[in-house]
PDB file of N, CA and C in Angstrom:
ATOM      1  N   UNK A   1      -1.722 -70.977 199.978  1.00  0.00           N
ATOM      2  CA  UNK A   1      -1.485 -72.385 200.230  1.00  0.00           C
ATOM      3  C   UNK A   1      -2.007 -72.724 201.634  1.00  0.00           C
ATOM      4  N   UNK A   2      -2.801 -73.791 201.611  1.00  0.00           N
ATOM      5  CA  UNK A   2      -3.703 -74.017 203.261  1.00  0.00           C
ATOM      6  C   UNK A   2      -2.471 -74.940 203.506  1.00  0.00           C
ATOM      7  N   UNK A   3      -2.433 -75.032 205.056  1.00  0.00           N
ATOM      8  CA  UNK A   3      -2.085 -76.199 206.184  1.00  0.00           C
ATOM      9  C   UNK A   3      -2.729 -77.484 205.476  1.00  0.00           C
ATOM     10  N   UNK A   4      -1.975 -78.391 205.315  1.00  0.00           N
ATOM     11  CA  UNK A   4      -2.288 -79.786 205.227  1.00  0.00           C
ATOM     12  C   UNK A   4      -2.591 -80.596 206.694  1.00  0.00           C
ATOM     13  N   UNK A   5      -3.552 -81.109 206.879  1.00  0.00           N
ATOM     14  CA  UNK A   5      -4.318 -81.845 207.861  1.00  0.00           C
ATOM     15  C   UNK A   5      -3.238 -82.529 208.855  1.00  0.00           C
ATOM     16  N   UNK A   6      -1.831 -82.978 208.413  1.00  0.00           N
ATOM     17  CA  UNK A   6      -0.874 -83.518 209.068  1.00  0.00           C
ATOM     18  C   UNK A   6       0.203 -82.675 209.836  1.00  0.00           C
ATOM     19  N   UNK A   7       0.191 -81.495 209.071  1.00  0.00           N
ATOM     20  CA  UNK A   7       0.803 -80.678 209.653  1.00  0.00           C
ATOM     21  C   UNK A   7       0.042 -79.740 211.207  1.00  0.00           C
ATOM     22  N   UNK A   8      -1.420 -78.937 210.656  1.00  0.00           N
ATOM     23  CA  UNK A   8      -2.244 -79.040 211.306  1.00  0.00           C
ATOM     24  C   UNK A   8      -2.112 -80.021 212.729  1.00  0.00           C
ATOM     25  N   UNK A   9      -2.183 -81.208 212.752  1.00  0.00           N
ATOM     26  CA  UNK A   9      -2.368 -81.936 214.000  1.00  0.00           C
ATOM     27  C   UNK A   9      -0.658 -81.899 214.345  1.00  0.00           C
ATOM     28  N   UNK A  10       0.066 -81.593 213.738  1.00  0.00           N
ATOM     29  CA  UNK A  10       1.522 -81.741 214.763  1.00  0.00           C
ATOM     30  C   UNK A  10       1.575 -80.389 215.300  1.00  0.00           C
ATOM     31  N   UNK A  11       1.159 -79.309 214.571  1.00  0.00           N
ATOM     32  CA  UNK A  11       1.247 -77.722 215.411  1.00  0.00           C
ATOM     33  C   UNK A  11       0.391 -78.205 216.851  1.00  0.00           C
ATOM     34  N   UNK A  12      -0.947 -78.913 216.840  1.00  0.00           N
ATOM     35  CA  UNK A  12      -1.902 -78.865 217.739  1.00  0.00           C
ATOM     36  C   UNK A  12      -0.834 -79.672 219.002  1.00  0.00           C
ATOM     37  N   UNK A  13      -0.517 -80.880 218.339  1.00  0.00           N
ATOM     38  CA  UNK A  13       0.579 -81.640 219.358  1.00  0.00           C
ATOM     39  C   UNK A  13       1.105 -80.702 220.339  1.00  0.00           C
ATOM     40  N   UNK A  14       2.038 -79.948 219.252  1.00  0.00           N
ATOM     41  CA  UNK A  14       3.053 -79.352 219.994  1.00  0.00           C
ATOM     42  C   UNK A  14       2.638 -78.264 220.956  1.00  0.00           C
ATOM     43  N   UNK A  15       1.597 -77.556 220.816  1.00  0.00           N
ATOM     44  CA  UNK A  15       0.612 -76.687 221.920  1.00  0.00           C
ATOM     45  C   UNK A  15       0.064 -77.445 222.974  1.00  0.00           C
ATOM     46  N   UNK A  16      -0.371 -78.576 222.955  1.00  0.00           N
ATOM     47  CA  UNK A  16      -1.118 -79.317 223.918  1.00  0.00           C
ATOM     48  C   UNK A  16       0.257 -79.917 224.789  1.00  0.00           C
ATOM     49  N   UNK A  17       1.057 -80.226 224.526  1.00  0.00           N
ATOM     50  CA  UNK A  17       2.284 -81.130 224.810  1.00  0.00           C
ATOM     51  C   UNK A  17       2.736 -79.948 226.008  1.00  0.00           C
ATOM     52  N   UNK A  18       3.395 -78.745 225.146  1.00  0.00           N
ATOM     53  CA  UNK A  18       3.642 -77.160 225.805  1.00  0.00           C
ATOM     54  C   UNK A  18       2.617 -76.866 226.609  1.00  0.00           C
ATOM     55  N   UNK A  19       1.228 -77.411 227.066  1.00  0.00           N
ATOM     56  CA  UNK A  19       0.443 -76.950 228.026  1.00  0.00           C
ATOM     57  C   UNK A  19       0.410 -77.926 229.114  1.00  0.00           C
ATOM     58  N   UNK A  20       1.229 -79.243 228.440  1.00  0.00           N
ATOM     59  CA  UNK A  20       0.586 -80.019 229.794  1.00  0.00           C
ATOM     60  C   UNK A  20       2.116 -79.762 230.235  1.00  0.00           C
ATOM     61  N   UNK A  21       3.371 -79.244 229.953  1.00  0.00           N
ATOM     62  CA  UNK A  21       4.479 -79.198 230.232  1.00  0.00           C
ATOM     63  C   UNK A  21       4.307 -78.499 231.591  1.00  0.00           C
ATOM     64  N   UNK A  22       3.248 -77.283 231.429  1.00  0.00           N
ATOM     65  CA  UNK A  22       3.023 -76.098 232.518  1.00  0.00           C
ATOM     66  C   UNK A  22       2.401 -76.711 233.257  1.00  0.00           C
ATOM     67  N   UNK A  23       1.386 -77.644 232.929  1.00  0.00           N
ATOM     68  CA  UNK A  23       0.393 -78.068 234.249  1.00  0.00           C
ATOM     69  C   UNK A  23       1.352 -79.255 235.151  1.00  0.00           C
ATOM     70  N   UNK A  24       2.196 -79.362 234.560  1.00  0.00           N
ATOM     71  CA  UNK A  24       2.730 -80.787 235.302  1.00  0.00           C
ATOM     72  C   UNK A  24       3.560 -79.940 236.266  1.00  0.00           C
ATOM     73  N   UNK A  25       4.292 -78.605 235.967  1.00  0.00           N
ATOM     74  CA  UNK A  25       5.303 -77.709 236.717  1.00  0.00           C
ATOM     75  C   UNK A  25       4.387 -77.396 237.580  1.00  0.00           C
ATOM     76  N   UNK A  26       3.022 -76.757 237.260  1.00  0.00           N
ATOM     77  CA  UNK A  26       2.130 -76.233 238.560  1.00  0.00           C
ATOM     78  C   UNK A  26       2.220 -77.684 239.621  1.00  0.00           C
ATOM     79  N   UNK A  27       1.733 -78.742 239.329  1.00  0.00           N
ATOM     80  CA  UNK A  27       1.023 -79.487 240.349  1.00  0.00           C
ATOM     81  C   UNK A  27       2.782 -80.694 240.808  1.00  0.00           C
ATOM     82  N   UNK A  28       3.546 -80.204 240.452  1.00  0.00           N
ATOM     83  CA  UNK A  28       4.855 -80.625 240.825  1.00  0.00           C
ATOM     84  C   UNK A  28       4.717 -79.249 241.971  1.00  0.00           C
ATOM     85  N   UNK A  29       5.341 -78.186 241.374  1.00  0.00           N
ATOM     86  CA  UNK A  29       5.115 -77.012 242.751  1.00  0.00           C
ATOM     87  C   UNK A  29       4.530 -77.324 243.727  1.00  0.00           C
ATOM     88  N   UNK A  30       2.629 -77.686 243.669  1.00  0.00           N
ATOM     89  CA  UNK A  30       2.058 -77.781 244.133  1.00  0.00           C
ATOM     90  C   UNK A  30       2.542 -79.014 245.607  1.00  0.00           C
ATOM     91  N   UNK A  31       2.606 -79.840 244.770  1.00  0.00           N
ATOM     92  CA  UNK A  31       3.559 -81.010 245.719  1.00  0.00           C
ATOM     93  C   UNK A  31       4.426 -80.623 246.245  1.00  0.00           C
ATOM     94  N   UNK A  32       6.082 -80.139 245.861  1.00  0.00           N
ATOM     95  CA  UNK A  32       6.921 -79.874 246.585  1.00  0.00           C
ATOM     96  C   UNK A  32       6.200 -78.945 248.109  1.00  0.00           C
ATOM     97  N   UNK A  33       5.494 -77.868 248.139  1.00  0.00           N
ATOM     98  CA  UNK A  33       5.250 -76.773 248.742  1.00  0.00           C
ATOM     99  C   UNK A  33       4.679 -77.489 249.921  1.00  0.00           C
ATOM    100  N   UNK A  34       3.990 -78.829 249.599  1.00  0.00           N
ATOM    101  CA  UNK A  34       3.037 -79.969 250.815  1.00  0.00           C
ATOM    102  C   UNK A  34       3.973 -80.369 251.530  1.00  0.00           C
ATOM    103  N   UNK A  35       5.078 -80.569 250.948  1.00  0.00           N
ATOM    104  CA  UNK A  35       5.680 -81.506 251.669  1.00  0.00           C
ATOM    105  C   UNK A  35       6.543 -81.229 252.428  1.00  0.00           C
ATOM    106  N   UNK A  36       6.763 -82.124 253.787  1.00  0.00           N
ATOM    107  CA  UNK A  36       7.303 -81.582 255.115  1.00  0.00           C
ATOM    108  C   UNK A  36       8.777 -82.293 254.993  1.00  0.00           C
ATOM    109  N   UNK A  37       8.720 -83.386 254.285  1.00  0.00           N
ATOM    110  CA  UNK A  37      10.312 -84.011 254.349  1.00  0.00           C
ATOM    111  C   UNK A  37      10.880 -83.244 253.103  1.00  0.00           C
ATOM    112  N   UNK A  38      12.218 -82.788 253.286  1.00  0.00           N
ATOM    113  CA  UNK A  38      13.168 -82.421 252.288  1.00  0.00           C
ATOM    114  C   UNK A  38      13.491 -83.191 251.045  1.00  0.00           C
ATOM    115  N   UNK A  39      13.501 -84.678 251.834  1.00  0.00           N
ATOM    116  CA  UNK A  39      13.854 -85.296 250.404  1.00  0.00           C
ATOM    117  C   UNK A  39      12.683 -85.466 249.061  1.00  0.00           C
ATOM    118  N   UNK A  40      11.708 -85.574 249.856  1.00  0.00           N
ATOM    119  CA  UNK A  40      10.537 -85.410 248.893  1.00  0.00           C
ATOM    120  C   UNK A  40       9.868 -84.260 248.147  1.00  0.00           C
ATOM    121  N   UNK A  41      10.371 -82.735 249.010  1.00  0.00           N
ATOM    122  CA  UNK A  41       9.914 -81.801 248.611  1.00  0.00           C
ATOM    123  C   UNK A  41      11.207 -81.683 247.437  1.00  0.00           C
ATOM    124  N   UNK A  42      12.366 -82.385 247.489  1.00  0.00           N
ATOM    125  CA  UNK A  42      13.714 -81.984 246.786  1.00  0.00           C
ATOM    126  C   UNK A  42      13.359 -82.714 245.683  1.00  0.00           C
ATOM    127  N   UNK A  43      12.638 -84.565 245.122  1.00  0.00           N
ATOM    128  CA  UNK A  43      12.479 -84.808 244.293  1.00  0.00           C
ATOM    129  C   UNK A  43      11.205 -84.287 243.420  1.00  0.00           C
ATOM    130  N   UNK A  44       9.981 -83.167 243.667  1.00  0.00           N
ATOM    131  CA  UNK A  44       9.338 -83.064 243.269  1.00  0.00           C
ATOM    132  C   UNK A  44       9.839 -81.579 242.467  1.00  0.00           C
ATOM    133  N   UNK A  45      10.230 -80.800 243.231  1.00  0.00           N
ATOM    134  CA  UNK A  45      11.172 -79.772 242.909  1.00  0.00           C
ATOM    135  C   UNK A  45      12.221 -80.110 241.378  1.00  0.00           C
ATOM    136  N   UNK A  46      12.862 -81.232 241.614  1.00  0.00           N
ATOM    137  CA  UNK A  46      13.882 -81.638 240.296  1.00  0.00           C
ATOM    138  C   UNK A  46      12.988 -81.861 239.405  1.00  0.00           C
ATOM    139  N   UNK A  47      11.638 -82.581 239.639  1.00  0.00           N
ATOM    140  CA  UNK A  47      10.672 -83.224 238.887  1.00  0.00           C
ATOM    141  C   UNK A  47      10.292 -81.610 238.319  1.00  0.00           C
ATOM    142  N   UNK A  48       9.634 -80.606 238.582  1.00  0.00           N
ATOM    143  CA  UNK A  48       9.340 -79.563 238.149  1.00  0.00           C
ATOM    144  C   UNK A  48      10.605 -79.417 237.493  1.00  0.00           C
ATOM    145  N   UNK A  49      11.619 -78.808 237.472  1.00  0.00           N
ATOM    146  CA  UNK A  49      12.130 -78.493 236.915  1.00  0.00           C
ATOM    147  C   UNK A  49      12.607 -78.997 235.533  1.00  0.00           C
ATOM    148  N   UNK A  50      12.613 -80.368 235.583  1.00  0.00           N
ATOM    149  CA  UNK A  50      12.782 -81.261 234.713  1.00  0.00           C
ATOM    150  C   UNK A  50      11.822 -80.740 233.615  1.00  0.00           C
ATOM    151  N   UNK A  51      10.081 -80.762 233.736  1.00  0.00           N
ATOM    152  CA  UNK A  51       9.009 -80.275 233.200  1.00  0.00           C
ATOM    153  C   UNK A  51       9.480 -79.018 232.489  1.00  0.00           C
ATOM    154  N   UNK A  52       9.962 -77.720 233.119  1.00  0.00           N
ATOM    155  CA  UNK A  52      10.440 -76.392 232.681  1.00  0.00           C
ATOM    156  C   UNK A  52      11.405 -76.878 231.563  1.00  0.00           C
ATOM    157  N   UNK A  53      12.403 -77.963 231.491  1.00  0.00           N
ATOM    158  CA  UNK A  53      13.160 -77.779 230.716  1.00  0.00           C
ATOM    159  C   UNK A  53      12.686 -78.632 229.207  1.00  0.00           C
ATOM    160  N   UNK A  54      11.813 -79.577 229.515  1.00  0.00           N
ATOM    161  CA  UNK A  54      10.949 -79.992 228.531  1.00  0.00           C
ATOM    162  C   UNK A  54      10.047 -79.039 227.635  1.00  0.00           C
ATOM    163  N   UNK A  55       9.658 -77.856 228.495  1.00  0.00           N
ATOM    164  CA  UNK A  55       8.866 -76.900 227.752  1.00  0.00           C
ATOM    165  C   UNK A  55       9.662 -75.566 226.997  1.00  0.00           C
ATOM    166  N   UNK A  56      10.536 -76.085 227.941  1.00  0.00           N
ATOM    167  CA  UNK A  56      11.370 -75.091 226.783  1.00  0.00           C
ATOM    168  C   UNK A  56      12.055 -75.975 225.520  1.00  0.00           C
ATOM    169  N   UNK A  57      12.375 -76.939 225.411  1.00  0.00           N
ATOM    170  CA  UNK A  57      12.672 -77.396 224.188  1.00  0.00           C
ATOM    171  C   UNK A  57      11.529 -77.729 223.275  1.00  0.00           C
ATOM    172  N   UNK A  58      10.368 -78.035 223.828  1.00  0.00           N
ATOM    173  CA  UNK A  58       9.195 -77.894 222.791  1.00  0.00           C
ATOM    174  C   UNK A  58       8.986 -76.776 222.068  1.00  0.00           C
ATOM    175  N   UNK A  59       8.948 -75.804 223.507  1.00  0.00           N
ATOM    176  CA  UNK A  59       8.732 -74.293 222.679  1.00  0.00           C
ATOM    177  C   UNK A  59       9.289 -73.820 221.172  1.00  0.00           C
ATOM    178  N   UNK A  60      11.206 -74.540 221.465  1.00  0.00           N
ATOM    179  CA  UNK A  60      11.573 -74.016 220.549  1.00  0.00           C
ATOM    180  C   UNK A  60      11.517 -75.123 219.283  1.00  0.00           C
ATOM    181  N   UNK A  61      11.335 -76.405 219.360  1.00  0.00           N
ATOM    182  CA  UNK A  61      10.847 -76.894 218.405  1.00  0.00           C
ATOM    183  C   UNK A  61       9.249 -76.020 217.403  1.00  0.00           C
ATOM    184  N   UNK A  62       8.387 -75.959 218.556  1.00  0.00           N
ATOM    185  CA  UNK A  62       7.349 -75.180 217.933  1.00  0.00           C
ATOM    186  C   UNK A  62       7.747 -74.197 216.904  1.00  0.00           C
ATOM    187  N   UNK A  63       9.113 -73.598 217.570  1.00  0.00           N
ATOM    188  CA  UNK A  63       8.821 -72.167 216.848  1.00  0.00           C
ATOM    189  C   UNK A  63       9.809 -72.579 215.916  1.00  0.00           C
ATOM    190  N   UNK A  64      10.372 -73.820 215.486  1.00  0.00           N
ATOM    191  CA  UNK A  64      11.202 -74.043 214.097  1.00  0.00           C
ATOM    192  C   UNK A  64       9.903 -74.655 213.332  1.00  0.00           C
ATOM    193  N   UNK A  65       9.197 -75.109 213.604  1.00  0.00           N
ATOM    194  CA  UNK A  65       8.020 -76.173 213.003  1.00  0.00           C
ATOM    195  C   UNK A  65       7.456 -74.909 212.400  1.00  0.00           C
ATOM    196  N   UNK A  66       6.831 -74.006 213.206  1.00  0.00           N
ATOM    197  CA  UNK A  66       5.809 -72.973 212.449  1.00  0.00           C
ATOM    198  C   UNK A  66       5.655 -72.398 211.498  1.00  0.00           C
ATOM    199  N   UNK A  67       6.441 -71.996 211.081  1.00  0.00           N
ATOM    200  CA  UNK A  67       6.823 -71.666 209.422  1.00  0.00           C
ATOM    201  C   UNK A  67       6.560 -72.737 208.325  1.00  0.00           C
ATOM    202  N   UNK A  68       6.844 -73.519 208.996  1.00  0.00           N
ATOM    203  CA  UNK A  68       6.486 -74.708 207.963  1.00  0.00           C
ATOM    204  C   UNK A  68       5.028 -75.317 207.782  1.00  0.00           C
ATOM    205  N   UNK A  69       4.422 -74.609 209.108  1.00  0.00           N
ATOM    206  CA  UNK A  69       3.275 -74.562 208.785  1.00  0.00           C
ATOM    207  C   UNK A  69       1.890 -73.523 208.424  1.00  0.00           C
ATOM    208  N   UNK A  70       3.035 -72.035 208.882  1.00  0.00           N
ATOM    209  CA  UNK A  70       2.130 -70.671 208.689  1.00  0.00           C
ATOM    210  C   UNK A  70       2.562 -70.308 207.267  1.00  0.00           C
ATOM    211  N   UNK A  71       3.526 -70.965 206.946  1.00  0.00           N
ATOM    212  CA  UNK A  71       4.134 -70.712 205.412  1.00  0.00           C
ATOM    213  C   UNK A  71       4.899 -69.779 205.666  1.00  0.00           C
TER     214      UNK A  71
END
């Protein structure tokens, strides 16, 4: 039984979604680490973290979705 074309593009979603989750944590890091005031290095910091916890609930959406689409 193949992947249907709809399913297909929601697995792809959910990988691309889970990659920009990481790039947004890098260049949040990236920011906090610049910055010389606390309060700003403190909201970019929550902001990363925020990102980490988004990618982990995708993740595990992914990995309930997959079956349903690896069969």
């Amino acid at each position: 039984m193949g992947i249907s074309e709809e399913h297909k593009a929601i697995f792809d979603i959910f990988k691309q979604a889970i990659e920009d989750e990481r790039k947004s944590q890098g260049l949040y890091g990236k920011a906090a680490a610049l910055c010389d005031d606390d309060v700003m290095r403190k909201l970019f910091e929550e902001l990363r973290a925020e990102e980490a916890v988004h990618e982990a609930r995708l993740e595990e959406m992914y990995k309930d979705f997959r079956p349903l689409v690896t069969g």
